[in-house]
N, C-alpha and C. Protein backbone atom coordinates (compact mmCIF):
# COMPACT_ATOMS: atom_id res chain seq x y z
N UNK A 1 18.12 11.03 22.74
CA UNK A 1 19.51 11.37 22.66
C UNK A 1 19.97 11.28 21.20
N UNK A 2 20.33 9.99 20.31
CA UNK A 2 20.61 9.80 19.44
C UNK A 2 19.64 9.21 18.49
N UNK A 3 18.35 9.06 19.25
CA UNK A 3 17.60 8.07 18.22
C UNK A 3 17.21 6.80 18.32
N UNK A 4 18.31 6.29 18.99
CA UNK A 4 18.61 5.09 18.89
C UNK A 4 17.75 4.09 20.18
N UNK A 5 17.94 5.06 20.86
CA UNK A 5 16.38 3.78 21.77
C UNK A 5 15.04 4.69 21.53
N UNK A 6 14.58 5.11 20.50
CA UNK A 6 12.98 5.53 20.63
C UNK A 6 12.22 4.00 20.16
N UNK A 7 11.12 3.82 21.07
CA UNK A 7 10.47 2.25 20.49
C UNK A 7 9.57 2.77 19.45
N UNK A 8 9.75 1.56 18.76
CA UNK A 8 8.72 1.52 17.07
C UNK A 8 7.19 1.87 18.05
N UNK A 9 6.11 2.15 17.17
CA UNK A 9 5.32 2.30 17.64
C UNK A 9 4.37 1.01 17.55
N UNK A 10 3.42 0.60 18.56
CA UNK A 10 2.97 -0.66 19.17
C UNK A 10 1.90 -1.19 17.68
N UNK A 11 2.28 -1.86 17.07
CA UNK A 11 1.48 -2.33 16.35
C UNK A 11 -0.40 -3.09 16.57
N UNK A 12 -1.29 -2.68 15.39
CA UNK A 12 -2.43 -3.04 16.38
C UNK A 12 -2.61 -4.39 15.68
N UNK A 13 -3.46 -5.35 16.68
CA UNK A 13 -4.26 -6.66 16.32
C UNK A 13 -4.49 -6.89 14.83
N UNK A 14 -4.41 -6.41 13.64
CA UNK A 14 -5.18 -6.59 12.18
C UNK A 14 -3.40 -6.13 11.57
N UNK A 15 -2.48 -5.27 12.16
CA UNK A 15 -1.78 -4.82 11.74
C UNK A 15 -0.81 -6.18 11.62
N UNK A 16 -0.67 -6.74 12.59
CA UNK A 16 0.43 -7.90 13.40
C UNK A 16 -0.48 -9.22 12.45
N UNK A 17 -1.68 -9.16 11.96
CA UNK A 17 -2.20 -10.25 11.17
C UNK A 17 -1.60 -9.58 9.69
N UNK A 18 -1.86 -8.81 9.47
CA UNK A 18 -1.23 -8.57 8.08
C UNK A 18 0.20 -8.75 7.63
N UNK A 19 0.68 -8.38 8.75
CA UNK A 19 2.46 -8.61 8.84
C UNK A 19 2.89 -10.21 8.47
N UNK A 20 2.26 -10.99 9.43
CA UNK A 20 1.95 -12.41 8.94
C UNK A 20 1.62 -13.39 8.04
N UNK A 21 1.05 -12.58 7.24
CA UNK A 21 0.74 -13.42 6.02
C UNK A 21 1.57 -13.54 5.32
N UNK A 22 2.14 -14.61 4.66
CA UNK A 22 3.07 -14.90 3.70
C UNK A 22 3.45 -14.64 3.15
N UNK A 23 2.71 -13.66 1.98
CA UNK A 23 2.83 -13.10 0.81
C UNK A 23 2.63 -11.68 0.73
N UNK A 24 3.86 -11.01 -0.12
CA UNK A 24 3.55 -9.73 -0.23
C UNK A 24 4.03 -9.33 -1.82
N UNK A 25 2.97 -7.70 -1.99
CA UNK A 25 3.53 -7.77 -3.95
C UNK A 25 3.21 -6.08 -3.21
N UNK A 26 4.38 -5.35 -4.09
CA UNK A 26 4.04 -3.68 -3.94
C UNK A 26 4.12 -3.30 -5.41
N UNK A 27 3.24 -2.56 -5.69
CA UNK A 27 3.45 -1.47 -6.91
C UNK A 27 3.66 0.06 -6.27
N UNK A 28 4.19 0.70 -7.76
CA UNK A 28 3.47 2.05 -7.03
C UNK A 28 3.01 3.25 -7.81
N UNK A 29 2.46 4.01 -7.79
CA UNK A 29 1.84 4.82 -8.09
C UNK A 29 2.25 6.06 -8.37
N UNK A 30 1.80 7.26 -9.08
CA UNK A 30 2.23 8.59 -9.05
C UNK A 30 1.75 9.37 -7.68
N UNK A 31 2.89 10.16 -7.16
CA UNK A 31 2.13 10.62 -5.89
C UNK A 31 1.32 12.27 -6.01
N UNK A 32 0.15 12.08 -5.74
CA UNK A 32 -0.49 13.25 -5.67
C UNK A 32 -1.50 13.73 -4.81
N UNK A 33 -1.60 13.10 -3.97
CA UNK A 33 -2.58 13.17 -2.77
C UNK A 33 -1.72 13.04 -1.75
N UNK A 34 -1.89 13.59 -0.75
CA UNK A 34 -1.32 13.78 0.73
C UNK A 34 -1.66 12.04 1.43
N UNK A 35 -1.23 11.25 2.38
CA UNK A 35 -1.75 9.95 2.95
C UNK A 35 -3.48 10.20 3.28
N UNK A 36 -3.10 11.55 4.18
CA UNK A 36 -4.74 11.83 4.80
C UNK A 36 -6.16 11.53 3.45
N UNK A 37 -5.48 12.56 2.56
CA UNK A 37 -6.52 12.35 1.26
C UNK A 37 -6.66 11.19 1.06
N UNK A 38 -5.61 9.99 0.93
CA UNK A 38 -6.18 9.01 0.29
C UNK A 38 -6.68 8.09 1.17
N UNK A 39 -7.03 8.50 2.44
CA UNK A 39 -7.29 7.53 3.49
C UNK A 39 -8.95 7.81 3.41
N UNK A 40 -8.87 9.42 3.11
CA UNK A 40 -10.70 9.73 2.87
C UNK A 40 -11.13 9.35 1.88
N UNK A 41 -10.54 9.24 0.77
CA UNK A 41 -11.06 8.46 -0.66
C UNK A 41 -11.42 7.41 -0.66
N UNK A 42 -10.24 6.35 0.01
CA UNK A 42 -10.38 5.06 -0.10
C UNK A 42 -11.68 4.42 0.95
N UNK A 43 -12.23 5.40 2.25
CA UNK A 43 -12.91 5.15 3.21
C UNK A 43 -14.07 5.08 2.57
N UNK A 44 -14.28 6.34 1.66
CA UNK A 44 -15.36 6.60 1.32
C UNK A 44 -15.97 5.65 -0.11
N UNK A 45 -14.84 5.19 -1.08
CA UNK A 45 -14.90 4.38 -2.11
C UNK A 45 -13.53 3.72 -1.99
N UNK A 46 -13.54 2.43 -1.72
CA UNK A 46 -12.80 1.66 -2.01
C UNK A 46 -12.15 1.29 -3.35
N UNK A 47 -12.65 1.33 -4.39
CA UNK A 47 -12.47 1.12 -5.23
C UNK A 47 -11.99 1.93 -6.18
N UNK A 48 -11.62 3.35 -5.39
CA UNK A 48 -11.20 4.42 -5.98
C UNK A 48 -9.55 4.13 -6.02
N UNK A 49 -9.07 3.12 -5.49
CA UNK A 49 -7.55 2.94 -5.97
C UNK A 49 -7.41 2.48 -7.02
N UNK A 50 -8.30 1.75 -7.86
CA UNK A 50 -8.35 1.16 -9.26
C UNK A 50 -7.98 2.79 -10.27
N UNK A 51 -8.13 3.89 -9.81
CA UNK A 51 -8.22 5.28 -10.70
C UNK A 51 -6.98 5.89 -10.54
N UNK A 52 -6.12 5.49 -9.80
CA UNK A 52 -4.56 5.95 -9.76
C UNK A 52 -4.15 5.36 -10.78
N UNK A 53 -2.95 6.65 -10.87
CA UNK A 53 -2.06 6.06 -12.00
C UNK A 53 -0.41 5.87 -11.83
N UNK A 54 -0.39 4.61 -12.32
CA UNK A 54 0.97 3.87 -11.94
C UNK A 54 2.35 5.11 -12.31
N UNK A 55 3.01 4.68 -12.37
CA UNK A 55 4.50 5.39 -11.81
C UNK A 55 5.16 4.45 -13.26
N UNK A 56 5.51 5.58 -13.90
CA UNK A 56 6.27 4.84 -15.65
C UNK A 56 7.36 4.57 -14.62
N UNK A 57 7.89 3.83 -15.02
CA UNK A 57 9.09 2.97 -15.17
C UNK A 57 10.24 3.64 -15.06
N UNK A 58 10.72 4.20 -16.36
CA UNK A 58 11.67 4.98 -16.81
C UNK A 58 11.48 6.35 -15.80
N UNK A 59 10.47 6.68 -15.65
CA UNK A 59 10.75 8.00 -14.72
C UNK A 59 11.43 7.97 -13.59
N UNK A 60 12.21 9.35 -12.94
CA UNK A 60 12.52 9.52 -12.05
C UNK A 60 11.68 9.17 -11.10
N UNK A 61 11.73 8.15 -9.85
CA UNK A 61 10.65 8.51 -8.76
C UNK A 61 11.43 9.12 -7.05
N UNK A 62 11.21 10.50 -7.23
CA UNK A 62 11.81 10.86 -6.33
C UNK A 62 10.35 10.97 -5.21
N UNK A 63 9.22 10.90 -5.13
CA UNK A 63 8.67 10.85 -4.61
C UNK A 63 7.43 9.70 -5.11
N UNK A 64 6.82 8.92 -4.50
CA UNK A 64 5.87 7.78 -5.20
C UNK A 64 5.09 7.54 -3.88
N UNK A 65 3.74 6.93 -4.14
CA UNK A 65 3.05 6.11 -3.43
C UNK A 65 3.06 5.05 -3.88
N UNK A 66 3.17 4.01 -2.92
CA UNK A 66 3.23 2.53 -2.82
C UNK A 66 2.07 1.88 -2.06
N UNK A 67 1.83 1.01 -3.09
CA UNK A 67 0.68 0.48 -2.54
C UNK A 67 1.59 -1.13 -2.14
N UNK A 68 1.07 -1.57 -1.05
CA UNK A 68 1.02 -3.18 0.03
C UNK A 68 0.56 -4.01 -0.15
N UNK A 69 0.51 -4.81 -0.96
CA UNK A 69 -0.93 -5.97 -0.81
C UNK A 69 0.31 -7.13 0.37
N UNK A 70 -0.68 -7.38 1.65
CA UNK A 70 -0.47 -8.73 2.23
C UNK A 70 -1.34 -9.64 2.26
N UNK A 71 -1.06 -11.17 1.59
CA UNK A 71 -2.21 -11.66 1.34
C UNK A 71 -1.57 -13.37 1.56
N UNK A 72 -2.56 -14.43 1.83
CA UNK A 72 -2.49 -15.24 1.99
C UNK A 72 -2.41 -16.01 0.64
N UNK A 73 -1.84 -17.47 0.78
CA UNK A 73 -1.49 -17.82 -0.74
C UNK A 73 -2.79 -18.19 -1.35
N UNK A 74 -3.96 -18.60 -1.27
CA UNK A 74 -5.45 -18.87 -2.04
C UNK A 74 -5.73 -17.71 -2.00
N UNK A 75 -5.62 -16.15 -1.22
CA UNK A 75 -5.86 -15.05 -1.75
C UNK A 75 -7.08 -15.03 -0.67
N UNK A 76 -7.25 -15.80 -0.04
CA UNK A 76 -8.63 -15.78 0.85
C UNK A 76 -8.61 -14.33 2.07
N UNK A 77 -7.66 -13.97 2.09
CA UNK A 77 -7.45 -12.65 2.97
C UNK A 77 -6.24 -11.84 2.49
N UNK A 78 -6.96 -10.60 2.31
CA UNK A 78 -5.58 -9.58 1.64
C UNK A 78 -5.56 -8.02 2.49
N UNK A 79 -5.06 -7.39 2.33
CA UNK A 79 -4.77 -6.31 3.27
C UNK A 79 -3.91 -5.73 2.15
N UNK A 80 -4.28 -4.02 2.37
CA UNK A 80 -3.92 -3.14 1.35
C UNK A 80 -3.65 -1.75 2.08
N UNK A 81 -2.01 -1.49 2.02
CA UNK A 81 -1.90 -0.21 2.31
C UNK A 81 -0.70 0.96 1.62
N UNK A 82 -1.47 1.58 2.09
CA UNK A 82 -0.68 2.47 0.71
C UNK A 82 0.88 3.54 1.70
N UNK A 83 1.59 3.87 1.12
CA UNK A 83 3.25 4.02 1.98
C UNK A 83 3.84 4.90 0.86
N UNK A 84 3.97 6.53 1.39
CA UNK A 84 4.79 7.02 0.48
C UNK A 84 5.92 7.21 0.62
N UNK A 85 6.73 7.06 -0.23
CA UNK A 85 8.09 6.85 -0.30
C UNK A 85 9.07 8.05 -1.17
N UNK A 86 10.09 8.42 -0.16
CA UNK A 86 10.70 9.64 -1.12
C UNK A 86 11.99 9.16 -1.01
N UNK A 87 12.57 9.75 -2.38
CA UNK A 87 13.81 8.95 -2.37
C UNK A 87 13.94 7.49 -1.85
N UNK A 88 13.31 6.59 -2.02
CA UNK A 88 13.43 4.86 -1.70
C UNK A 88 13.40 4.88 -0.35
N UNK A 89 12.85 6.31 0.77
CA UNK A 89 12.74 6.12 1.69
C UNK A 89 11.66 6.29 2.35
N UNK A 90 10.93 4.91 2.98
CA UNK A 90 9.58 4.87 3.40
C UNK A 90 9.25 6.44 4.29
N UNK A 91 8.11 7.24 4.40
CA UNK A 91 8.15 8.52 4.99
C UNK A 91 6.85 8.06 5.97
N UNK A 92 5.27 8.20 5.29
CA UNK A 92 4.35 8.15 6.42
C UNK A 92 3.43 6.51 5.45
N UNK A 93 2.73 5.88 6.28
CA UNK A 93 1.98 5.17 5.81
C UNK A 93 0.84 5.04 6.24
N UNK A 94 -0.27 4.96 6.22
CA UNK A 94 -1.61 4.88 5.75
C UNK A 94 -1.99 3.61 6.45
N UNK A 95 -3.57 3.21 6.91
CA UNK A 95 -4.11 2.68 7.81
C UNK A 95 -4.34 1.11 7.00
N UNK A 96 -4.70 0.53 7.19
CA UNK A 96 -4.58 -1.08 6.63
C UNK A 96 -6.24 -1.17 6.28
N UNK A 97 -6.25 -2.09 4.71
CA UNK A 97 -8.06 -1.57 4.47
C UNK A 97 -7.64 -3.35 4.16
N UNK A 98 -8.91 -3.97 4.30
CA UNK A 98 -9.04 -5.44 3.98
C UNK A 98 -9.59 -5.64 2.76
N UNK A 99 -9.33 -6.35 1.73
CA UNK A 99 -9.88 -6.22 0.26
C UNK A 99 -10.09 -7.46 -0.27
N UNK A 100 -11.19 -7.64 -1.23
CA UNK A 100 -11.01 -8.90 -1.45
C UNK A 100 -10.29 -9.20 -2.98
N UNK A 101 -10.17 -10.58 -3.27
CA UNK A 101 -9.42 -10.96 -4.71
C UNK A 101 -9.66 -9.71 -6.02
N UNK A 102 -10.81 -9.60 -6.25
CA UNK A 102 -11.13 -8.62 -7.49
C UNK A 102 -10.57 -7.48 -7.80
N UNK A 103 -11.24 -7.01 -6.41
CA UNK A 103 -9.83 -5.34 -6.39
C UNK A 103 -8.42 -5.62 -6.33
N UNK A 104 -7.96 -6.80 -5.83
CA UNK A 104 -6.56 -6.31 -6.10
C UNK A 104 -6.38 -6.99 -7.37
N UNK A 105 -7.14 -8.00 -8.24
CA UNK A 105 -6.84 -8.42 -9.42
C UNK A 105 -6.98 -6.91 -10.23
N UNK A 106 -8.05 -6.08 -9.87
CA UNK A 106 -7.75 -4.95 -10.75
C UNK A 106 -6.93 -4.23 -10.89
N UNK A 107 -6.33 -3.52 -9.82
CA UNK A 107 -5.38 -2.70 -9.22
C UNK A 107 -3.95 -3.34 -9.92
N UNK A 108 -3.69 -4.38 -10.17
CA UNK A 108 -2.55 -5.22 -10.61
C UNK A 108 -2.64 -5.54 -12.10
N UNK A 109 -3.82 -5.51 -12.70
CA UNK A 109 -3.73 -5.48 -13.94
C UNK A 109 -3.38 -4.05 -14.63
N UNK A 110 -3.27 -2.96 -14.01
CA UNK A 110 -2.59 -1.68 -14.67
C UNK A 110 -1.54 -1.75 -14.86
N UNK A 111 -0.69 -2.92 -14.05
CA UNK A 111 0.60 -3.30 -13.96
C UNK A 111 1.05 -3.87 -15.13
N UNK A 112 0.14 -4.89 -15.89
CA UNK A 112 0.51 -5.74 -16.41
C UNK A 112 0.40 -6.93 -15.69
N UNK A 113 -0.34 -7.33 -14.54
CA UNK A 113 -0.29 -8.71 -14.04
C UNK A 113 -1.60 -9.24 -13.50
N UNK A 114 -1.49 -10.46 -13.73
CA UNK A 114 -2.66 -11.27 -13.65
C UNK A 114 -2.24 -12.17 -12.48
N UNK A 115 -3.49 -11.93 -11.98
CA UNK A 115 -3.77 -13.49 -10.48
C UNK A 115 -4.65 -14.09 -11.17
């Protein structure tokens, strides 16, 4: 009718653990890949999110990918997903990949930040 009773969609088992964890940090990225693309990149090389390039500052971001880290406070479990966003408004998001400390210490040092 209005929208207003459609239910969220059922979250899965790893999804509802990620939600949970304490801690969360987002950057984001320039958007240039569709979600699907970067779901085959990242499947196929993980480590291919270290090769994106961050989102200047000063620029307009009328469209961006955002990357998720949810992670526990020793860092012993992290979860990484990527969410593009147009106009500051979340649109489709991307499947949940489990990562450990290194990659996201890398991924965060393009930022400027250190774990």
């Amino acid at each position: 009718m209005f929208g207003f009773f459609k239910k969220a969609p059922a979250l899965s088992e790893e999804e509802k653990r990620a939600e949970s964890l304490p801690r969360t940090k987002k950057v984001e990225f320039i958007d240039t890949l569709p979600i699907s693309g970067i779901e085959n990149e990242l499947d196929r090389d993980i480590h291919a999110a270290v090769g994106y390039t961050p989102v200047n500052y000063y620029d307009t971001k009328d469209s961006s990918l955002m990357c998720i880290f949810y992670y526990s406070e020793d860092y012993s479990e992290i979860y990484m997903r990527f969410q593009r966003v147009v106009y500051d408004t979340p649109k489709e998001k991307s499947k949940l990949w489990k990562i450990d400390k290194e990659l996201m210490r890398d991924i965060l040092r393009k930022f400027g930040q250190n774990i």
